[in-house]
C-alpha atoms as a PDB file:
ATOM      1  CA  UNK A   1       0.000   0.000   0.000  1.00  0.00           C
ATOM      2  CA  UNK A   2       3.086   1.626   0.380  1.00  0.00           C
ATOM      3  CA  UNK A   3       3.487   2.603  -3.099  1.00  0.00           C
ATOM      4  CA  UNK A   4       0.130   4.146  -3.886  1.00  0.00           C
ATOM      5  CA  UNK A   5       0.047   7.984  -4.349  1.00  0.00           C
ATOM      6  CA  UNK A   6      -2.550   9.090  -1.530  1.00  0.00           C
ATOM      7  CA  UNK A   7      -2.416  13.209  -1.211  1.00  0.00           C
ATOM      8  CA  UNK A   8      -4.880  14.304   1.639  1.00  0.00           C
ATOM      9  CA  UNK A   9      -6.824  17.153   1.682  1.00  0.00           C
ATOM     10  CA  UNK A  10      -5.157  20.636   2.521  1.00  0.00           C
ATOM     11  CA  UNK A  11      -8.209  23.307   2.491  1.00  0.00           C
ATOM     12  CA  UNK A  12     -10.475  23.362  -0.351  1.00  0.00           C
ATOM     13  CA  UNK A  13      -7.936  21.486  -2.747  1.00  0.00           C
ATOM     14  CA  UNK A  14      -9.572  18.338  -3.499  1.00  0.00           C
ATOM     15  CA  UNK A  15      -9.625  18.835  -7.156  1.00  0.00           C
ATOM     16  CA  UNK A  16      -5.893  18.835  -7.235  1.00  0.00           C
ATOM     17  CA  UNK A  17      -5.329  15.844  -5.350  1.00  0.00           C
ATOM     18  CA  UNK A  18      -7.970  14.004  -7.272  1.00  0.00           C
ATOM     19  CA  UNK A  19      -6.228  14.697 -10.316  1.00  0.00           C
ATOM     20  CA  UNK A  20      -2.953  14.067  -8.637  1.00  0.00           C
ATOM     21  CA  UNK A  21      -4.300  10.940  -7.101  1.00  0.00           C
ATOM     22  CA  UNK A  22      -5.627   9.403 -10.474  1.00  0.00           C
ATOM     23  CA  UNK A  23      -1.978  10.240 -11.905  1.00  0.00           C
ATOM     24  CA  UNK A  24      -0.076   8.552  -8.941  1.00  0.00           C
ATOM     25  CA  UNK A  25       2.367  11.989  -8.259  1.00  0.00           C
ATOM     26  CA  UNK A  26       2.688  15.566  -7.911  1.00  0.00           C
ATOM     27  CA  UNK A  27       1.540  16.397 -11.883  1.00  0.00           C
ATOM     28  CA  UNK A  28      -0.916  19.096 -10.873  1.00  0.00           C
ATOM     29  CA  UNK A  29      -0.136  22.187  -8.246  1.00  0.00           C
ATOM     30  CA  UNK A  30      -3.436  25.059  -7.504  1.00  0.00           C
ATOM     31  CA  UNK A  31      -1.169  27.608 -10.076  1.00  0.00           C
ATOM     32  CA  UNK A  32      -1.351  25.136 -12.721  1.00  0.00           C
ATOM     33  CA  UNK A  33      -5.192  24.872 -11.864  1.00  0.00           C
ATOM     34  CA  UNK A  34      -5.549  28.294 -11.414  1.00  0.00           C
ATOM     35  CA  UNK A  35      -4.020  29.326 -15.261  1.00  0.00           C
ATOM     36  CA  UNK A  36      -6.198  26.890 -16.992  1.00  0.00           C
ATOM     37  CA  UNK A  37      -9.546  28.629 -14.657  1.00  0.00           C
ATOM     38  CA  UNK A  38      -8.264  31.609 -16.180  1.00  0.00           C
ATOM     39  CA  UNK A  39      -7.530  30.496 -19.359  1.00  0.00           C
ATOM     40  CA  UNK A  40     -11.666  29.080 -19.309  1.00  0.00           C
ATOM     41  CA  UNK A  41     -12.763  33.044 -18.021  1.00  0.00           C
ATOM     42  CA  UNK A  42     -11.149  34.400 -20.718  1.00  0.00           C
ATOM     43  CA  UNK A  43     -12.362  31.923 -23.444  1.00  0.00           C
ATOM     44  CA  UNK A  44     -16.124  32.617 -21.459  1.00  0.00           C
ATOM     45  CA  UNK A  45     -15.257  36.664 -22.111  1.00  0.00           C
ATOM     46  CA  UNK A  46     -14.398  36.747 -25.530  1.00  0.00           C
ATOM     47  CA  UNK A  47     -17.415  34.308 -26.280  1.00  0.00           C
ATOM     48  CA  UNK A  48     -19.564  36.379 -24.552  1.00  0.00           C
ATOM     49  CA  UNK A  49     -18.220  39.937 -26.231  1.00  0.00           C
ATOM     50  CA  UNK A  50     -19.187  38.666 -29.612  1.00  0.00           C
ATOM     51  CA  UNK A  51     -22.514  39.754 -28.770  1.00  0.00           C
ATOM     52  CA  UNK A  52     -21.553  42.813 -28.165  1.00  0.00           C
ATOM     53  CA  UNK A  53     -19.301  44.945 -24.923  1.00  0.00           C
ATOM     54  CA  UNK A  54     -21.476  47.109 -24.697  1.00  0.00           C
ATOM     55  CA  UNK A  55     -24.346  44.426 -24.164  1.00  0.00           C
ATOM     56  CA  UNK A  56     -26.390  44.407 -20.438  1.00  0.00           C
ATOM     57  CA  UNK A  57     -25.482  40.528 -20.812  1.00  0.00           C
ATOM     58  CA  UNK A  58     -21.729  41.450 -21.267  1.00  0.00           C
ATOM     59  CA  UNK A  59     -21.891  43.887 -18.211  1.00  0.00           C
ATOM     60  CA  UNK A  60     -23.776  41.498 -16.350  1.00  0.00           C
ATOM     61  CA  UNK A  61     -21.197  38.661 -16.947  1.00  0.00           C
ATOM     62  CA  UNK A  62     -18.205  40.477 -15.955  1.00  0.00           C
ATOM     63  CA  UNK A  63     -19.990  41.516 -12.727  1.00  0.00           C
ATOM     64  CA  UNK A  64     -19.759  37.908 -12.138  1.00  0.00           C
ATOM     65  CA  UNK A  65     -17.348  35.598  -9.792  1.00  0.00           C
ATOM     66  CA  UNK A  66     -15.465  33.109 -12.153  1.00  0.00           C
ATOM     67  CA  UNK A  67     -17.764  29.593 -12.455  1.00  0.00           C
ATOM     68  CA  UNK A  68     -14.404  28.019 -12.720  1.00  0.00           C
ATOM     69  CA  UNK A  69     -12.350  28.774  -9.447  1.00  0.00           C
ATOM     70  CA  UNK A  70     -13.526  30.842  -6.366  1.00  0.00           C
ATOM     71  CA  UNK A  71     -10.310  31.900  -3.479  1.00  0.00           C
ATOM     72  CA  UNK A  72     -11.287  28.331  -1.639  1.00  0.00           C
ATOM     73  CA  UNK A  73      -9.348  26.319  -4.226  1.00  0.00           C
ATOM     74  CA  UNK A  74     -12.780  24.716  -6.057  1.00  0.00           C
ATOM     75  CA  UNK A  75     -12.249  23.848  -9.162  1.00  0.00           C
ATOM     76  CA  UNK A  76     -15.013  23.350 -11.978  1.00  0.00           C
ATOM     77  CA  UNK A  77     -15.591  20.325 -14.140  1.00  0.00           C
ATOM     78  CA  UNK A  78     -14.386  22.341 -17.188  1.00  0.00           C
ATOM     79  CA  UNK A  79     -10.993  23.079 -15.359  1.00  0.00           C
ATOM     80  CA  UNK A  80     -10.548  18.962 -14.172  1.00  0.00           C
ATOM     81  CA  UNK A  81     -11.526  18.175 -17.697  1.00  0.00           C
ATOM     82  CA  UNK A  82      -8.878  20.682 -19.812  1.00  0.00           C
ATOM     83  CA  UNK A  83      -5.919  19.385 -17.022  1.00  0.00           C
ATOM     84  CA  UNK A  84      -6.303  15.742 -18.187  1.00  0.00           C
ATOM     85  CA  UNK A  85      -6.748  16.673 -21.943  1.00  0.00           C
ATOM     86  CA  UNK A  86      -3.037  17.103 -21.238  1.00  0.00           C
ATOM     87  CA  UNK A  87      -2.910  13.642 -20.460  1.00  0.00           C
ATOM     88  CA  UNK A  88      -4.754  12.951 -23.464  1.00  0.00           C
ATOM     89  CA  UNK A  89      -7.737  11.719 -21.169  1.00  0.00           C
ATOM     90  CA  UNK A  90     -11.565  11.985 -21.637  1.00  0.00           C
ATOM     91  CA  UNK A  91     -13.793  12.308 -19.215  1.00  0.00           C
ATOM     92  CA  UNK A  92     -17.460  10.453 -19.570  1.00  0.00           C
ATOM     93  CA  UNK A  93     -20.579  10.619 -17.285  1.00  0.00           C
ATOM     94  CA  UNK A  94     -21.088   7.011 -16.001  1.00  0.00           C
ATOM     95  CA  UNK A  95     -24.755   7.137 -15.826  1.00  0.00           C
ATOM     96  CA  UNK A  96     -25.179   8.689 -19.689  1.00  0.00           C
ATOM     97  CA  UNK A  97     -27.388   7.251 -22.192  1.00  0.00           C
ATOM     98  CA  UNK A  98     -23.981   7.477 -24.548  1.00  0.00           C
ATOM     99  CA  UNK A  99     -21.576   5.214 -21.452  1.00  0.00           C
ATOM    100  CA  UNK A 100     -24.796   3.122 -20.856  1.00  0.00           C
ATOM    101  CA  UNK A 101     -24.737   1.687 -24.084  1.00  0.00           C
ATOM    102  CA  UNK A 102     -21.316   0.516 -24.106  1.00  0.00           C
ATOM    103  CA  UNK A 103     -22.654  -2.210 -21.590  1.00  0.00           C
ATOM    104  CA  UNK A 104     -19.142  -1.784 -19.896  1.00  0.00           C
ATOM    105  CA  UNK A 105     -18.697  -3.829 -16.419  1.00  0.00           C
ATOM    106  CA  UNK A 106     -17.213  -0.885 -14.071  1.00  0.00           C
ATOM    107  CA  UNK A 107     -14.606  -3.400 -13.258  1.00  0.00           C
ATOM    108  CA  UNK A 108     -13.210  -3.532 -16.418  1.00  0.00           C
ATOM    109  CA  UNK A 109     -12.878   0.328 -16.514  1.00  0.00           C
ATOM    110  CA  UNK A 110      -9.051   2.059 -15.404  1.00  0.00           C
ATOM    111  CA  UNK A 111     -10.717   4.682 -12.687  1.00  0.00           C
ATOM    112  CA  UNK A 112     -13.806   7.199 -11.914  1.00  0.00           C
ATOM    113  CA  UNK A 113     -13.740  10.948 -10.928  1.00  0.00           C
ATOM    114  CA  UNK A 114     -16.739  11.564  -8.557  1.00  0.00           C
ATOM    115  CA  UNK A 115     -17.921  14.502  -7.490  1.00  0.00           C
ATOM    116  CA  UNK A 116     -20.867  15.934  -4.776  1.00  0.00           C
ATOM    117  CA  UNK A 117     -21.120  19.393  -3.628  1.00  0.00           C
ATOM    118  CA  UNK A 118     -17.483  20.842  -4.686  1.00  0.00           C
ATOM    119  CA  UNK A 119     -15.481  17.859  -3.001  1.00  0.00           C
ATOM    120  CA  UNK A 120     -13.666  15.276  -6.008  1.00  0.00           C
ATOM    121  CA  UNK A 121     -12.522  12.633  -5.567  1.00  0.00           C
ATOM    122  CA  UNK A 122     -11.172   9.363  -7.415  1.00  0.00           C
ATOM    123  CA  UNK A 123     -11.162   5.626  -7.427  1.00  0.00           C
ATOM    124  CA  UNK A 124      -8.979   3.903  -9.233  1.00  0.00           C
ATOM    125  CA  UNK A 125      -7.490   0.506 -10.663  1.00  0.00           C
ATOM    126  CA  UNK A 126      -4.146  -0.303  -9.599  1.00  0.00           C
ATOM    127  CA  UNK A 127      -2.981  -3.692 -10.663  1.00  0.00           C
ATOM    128  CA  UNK A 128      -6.179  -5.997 -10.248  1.00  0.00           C
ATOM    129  CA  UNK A 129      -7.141  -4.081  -7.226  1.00  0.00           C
ATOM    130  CA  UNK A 130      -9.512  -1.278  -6.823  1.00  0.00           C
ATOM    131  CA  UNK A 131      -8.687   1.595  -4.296  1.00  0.00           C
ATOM    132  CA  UNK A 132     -10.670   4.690  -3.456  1.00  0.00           C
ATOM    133  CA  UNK A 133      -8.173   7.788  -3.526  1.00  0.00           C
ATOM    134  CA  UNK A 134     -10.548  10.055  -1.543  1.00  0.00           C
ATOM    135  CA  UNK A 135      -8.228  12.962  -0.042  1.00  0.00           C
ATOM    136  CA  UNK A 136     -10.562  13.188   2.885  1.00  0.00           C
ATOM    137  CA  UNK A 137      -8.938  10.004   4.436  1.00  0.00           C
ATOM    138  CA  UNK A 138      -6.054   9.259   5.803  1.00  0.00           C
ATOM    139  CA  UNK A 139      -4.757   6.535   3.449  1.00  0.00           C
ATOM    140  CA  UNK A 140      -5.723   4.575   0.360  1.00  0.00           C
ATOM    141  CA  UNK A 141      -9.486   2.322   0.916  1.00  0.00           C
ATOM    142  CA  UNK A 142      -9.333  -1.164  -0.490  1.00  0.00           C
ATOM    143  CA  UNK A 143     -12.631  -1.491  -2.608  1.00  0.00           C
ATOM    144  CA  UNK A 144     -13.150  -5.386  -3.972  1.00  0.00           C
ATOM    145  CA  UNK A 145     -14.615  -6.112  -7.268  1.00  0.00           C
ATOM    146  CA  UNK A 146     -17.860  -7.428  -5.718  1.00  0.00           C
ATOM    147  CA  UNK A 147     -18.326  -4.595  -4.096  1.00  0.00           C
ATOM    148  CA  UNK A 148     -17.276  -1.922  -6.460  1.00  0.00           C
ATOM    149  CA  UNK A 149     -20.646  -1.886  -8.416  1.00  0.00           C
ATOM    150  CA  UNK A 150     -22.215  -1.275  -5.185  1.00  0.00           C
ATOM    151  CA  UNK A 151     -20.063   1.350  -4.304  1.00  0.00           C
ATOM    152  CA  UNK A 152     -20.755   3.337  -7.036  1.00  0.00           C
ATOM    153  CA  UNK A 153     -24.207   2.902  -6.808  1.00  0.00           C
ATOM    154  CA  UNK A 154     -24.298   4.034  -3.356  1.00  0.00           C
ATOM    155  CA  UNK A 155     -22.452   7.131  -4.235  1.00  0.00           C
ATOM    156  CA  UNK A 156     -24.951   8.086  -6.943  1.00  0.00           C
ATOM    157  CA  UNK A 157     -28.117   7.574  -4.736  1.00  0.00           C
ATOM    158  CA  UNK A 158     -26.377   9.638  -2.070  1.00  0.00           C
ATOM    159  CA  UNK A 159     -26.229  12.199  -5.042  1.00  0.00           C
ATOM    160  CA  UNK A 160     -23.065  12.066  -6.660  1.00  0.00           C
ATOM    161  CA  UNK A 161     -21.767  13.134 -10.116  1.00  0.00           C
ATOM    162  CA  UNK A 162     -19.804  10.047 -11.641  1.00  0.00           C
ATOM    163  CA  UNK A 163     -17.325  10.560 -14.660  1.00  0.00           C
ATOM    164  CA  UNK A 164     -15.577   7.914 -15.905  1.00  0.00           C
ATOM    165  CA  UNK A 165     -11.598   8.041 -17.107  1.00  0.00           C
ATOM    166  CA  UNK A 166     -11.002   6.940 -20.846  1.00  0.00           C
ATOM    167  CA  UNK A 167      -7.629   7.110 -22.227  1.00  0.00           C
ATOM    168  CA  UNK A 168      -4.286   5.531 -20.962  1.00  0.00           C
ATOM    169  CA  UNK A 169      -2.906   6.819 -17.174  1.00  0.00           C
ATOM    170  CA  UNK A 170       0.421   7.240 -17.206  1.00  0.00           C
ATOM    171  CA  UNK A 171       2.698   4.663 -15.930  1.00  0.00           C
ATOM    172  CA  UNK A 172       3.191   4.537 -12.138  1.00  0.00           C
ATOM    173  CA  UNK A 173       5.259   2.771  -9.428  1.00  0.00           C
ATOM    174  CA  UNK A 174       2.377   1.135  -7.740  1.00  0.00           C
ATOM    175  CA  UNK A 175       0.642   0.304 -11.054  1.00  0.00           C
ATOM    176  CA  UNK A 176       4.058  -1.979 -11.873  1.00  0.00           C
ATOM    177  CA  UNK A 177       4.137  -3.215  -7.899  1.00  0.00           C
ATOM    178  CA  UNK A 178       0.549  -4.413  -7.579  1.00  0.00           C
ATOM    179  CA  UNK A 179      -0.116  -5.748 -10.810  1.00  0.00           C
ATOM    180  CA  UNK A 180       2.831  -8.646  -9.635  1.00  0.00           C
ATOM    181  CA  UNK A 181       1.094  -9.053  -6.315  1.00  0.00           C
ATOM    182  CA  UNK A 182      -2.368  -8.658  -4.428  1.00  0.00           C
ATOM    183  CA  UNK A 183      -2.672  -6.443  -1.565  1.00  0.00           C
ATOM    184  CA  UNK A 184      -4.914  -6.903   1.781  1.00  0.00           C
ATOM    185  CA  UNK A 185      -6.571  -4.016   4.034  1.00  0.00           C
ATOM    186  CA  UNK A 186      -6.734  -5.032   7.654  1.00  0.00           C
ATOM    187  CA  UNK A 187      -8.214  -2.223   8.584  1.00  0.00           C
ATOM    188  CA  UNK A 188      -9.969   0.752   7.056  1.00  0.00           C
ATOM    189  CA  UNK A 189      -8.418   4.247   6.712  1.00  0.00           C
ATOM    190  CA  UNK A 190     -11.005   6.337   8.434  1.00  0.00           C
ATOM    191  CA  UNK A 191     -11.839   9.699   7.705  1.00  0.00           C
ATOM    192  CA  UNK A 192      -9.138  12.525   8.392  1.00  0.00           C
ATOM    193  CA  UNK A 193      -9.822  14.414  11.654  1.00  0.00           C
ATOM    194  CA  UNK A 194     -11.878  10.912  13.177  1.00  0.00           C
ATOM    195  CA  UNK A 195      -9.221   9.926  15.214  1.00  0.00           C
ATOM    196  CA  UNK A 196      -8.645  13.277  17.047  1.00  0.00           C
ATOM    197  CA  UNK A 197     -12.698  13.716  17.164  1.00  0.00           C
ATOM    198  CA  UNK A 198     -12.969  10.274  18.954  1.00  0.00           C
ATOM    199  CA  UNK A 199      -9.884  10.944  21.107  1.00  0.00           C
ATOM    200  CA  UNK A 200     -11.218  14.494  22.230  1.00  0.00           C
ATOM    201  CA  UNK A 201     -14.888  12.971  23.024  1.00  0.00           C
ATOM    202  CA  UNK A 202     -12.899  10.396  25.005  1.00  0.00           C
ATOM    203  CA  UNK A 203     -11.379  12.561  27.064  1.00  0.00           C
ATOM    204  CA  UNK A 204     -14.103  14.636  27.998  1.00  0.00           C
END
């Protein structure tokens, strides 16, 4: 377990170390993020000028916060989509008429990007196993192929946005290391900030 790339959350970051975390290593910092959320504004601005600068739409519009980054460290879709273009990587709604008619098995898939209320998150296939990458916790979740299907169902009743990864991940360390052996999870990584909550309410 050793080997997987497991960033935890650090203030409203958790679209950089989703991407990071579906990369295995440092690939994306918030500047990075930040230029292509710019990079969207401006695209937005000159799309919207067309109809005129003079319009009450155009005024309106840059009145507006940016949809694509706010000072928290959220991200959009639009910017987590552009960063793994780089990576020559598509992103694909999992429950879409267009995904639901490739009949795929979500086991034979590479990794998912999901998403509720501004957190991301990822869970992805290293080796033969499948791990959930969520920053919020404080290590890498073993998720077994029975239960995967589940999981992801669970996540979308509970409300959840599900994209799925298409394209090739670059090559990684714990990619090479656990697709020669299997790993097992003893325990469960629980959520960051459990331990001290449980400790505090212990003491008291």
């Amino acid at each position: 377990m050793d080997a997987i790339f497991h960033e935890k959350q650090e203030g409203s970051l958790c679209a950089q170390h989703c991407l990071n975390n579906l990369l295995q290593g440092e690939y994306f910092t918030p500047v990075d993020l930040s230029s292509i959320a710019h990079q969207l504004d401006e695209e937005e601005r000159m799309r919207m000028a067309e109809g005129g600068v003079m319009s009450d739409e155009y005024r309106t519009f840059l009145q507006q916060p940016s949809g694509n980054m706010d000072d928290s460290g959220f991200f959009s879709i639009q910017v987590i989509s552009n960063a793994l273009r780089v990576w020559g990587l598509e992103l694909m709604l999992f429950n879409s008429r267009e995904y639901q008619r490739l009949m795929i098995d979500p086991i034979n898939e590479k990794a998912f990007i999901c998403n509720y209320k501004e957190h991301w998150f990822t869970v992805r296939k290293l080796g033969q196993q499948w791990f959930n990458l969520n920053s919020l916790l404080t290590g890498p979740e073993l998720i077994s192929d029975t239960y995967l299907a589940l999981f992801l169902a669970q996540l979308q009743q509970e409300g959840y946005s599900i994209f799925v990864i298409r394209g090739n991940l670059p090559d990684c360390e714990a990619e090479q290391i656990l697709g020669i052996m299997r790993v097992q999870q003893q325990q469960r990584p629980k959520l960051i900030g459990e331990d001290e909550a449980q400790g505090s309410s212990g003491q008291r």
